[in-house]
C-alpha atoms as a PDB file:
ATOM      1  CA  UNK A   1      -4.871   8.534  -1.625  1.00  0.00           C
ATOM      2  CA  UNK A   2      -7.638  11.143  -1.200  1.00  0.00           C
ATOM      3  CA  UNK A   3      -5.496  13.848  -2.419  1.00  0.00           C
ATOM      4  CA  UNK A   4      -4.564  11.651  -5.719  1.00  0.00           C
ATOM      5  CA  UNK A   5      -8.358  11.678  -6.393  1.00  0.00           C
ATOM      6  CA  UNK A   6      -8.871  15.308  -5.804  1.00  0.00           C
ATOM      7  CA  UNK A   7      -5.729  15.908  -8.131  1.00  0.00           C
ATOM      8  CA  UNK A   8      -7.296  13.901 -11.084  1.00  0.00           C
ATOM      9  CA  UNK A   9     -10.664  15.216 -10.991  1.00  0.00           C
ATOM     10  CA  UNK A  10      -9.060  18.638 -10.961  1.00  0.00           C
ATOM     11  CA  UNK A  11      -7.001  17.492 -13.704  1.00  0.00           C
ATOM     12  CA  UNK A  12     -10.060  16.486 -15.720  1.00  0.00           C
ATOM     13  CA  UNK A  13     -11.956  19.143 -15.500  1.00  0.00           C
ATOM     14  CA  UNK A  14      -8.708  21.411 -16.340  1.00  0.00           C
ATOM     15  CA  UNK A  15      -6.163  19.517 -18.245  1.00  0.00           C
ATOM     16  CA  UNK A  16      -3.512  22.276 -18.592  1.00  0.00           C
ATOM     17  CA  UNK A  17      -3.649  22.210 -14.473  1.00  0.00           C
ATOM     18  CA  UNK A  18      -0.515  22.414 -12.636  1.00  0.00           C
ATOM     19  CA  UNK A  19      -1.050  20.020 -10.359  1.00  0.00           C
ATOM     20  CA  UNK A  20       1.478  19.470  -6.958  1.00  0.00           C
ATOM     21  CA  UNK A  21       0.562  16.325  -4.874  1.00  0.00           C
ATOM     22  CA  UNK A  22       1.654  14.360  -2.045  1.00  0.00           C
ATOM     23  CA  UNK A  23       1.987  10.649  -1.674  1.00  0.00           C
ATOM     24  CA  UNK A  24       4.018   8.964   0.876  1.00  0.00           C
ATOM     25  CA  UNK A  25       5.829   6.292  -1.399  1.00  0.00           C
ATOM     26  CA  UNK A  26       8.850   7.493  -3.183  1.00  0.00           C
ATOM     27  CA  UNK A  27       8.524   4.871  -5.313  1.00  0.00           C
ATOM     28  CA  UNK A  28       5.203   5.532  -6.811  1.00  0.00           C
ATOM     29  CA  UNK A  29       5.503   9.159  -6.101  1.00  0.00           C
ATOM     30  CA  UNK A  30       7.534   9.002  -9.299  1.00  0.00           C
ATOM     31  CA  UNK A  31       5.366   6.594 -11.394  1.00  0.00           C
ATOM     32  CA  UNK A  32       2.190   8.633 -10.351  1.00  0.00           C
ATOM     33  CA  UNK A  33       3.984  11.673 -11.776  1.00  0.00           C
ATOM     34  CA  UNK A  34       5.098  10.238 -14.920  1.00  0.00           C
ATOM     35  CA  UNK A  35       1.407   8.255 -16.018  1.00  0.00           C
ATOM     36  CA  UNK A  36      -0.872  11.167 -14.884  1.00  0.00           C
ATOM     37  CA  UNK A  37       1.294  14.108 -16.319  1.00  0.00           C
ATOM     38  CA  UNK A  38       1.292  15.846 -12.659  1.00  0.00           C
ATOM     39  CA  UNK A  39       3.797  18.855 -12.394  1.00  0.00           C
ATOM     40  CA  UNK A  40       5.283  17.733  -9.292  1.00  0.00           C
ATOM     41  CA  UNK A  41       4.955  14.889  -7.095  1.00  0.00           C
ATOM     42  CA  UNK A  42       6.498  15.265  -3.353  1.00  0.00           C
ATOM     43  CA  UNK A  43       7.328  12.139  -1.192  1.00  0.00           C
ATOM     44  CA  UNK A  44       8.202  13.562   2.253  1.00  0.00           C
ATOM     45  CA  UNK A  45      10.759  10.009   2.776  1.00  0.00           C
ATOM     46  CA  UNK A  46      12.137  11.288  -0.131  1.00  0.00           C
ATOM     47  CA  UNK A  47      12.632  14.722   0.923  1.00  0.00           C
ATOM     48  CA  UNK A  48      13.675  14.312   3.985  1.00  0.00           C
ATOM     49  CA  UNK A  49      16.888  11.450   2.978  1.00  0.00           C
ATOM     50  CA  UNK A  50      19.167  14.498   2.180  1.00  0.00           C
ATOM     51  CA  UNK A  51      18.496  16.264   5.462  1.00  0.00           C
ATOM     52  CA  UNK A  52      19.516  13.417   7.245  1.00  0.00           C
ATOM     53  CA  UNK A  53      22.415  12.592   4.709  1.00  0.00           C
ATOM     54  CA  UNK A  54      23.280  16.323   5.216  1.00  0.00           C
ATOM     55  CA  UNK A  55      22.854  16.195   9.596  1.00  0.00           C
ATOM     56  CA  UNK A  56      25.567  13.151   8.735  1.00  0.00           C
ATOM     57  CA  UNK A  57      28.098  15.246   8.044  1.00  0.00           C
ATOM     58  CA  UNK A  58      27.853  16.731  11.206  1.00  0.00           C
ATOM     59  CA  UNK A  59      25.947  20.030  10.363  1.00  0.00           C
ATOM     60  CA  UNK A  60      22.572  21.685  11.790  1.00  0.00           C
ATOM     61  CA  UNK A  61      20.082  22.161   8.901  1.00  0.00           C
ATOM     62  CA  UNK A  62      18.833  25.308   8.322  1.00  0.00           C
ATOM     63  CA  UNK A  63      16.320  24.738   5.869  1.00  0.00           C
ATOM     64  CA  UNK A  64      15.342  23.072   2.467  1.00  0.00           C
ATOM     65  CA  UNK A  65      13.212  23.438  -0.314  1.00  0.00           C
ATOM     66  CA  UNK A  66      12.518  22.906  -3.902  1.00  0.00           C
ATOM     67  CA  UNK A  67      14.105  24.654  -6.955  1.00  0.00           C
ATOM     68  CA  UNK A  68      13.021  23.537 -10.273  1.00  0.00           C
ATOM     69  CA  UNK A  69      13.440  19.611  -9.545  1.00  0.00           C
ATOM     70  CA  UNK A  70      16.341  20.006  -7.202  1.00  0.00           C
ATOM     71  CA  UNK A  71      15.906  20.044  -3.886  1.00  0.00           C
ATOM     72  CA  UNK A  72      18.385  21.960  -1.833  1.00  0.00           C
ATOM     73  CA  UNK A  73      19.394  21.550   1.905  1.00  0.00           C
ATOM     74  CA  UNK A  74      21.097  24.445   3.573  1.00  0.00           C
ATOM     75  CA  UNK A  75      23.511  23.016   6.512  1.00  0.00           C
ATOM     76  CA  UNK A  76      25.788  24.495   9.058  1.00  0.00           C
ATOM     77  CA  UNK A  77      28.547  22.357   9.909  1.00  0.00           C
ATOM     78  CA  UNK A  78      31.959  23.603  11.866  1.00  0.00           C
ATOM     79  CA  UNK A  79      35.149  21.922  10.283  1.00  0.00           C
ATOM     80  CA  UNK A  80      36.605  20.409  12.869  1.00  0.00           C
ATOM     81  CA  UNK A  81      40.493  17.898  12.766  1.00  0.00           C
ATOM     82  CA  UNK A  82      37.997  14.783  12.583  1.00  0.00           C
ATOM     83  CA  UNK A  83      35.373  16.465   9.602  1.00  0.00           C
ATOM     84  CA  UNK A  84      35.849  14.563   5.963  1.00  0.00           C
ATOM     85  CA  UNK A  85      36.563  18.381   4.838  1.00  0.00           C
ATOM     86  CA  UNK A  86      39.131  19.118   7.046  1.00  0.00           C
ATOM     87  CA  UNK A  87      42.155  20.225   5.114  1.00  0.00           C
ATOM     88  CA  UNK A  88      40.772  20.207   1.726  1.00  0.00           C
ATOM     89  CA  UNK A  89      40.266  23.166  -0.419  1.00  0.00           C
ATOM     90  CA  UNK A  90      36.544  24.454  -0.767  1.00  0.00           C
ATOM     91  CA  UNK A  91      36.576  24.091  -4.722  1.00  0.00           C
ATOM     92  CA  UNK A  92      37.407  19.968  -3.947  1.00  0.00           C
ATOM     93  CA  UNK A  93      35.164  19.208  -1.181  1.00  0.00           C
ATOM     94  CA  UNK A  94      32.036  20.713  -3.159  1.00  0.00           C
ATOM     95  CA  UNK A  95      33.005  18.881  -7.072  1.00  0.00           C
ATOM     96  CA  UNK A  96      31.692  15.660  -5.915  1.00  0.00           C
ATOM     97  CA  UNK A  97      28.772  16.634  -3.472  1.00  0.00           C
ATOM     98  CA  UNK A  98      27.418  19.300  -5.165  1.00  0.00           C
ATOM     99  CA  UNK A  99      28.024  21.860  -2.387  1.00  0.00           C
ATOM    100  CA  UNK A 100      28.145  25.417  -2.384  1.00  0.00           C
ATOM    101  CA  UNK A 101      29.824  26.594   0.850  1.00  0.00           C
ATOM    102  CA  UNK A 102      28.884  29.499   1.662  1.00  0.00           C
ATOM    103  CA  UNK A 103      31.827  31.314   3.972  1.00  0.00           C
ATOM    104  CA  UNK A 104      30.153  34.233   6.557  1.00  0.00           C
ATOM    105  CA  UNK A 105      31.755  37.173   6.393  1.00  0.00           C
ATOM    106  CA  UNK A 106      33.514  37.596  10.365  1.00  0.00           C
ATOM    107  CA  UNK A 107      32.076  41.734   9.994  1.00  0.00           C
ATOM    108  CA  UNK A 108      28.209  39.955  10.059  1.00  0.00           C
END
């Protein structure tokens, strides 16, 4: 909890600090963000729940990151007979996931 120390005193010295900090239980992760006004707080169980939720699916993930508050997960999966996707139209598989397939063009 070193780095929640070093994050407060920075805080009290500056209040108007952005301050991004890491603490290992999602749970408090999110408390410690809301009571001490930090700009972000990362919990890397957290994080890493949609990579494996995304590997699930039967995909290889090529990367992830942060935007705003979302945290995006960038899979590639092949569709085969057996895939949950199989046979459904992009536009339906991606309304209740939140994904945004992104087809290669075959020229690349």
């Amino acid at each position: 909890m070193i780095n929640v120390e070093i994050a407060l005193s920075a805080k009290s010295i500056k209040p108007k600090l952005n301050v991004i900090v890491r603490i290992q239980e999602a749970s408090f992760a999110q408390s410690a963000q809301e009571v001490f006004d930090f700009e972000l707080v990362l919990s890397p169980t957290e994080l890493s729940t949609h990579s494996f939720a995304a590997a699930a699916l039967g995909g290889r993930i090529l990367g992830n990151g942060m935007t705003d508050d979302l945290l995006w997960v960038a899979l590639a999966t092949m569709i085969t007979p057996n895939h949950p996707f199989c046979g459904q139209q992009v536009k339906d598989a991606r309304s209740p996931l939140i994904l945004y397939p992104y087809i290669p063009n075959p020229k690349d």
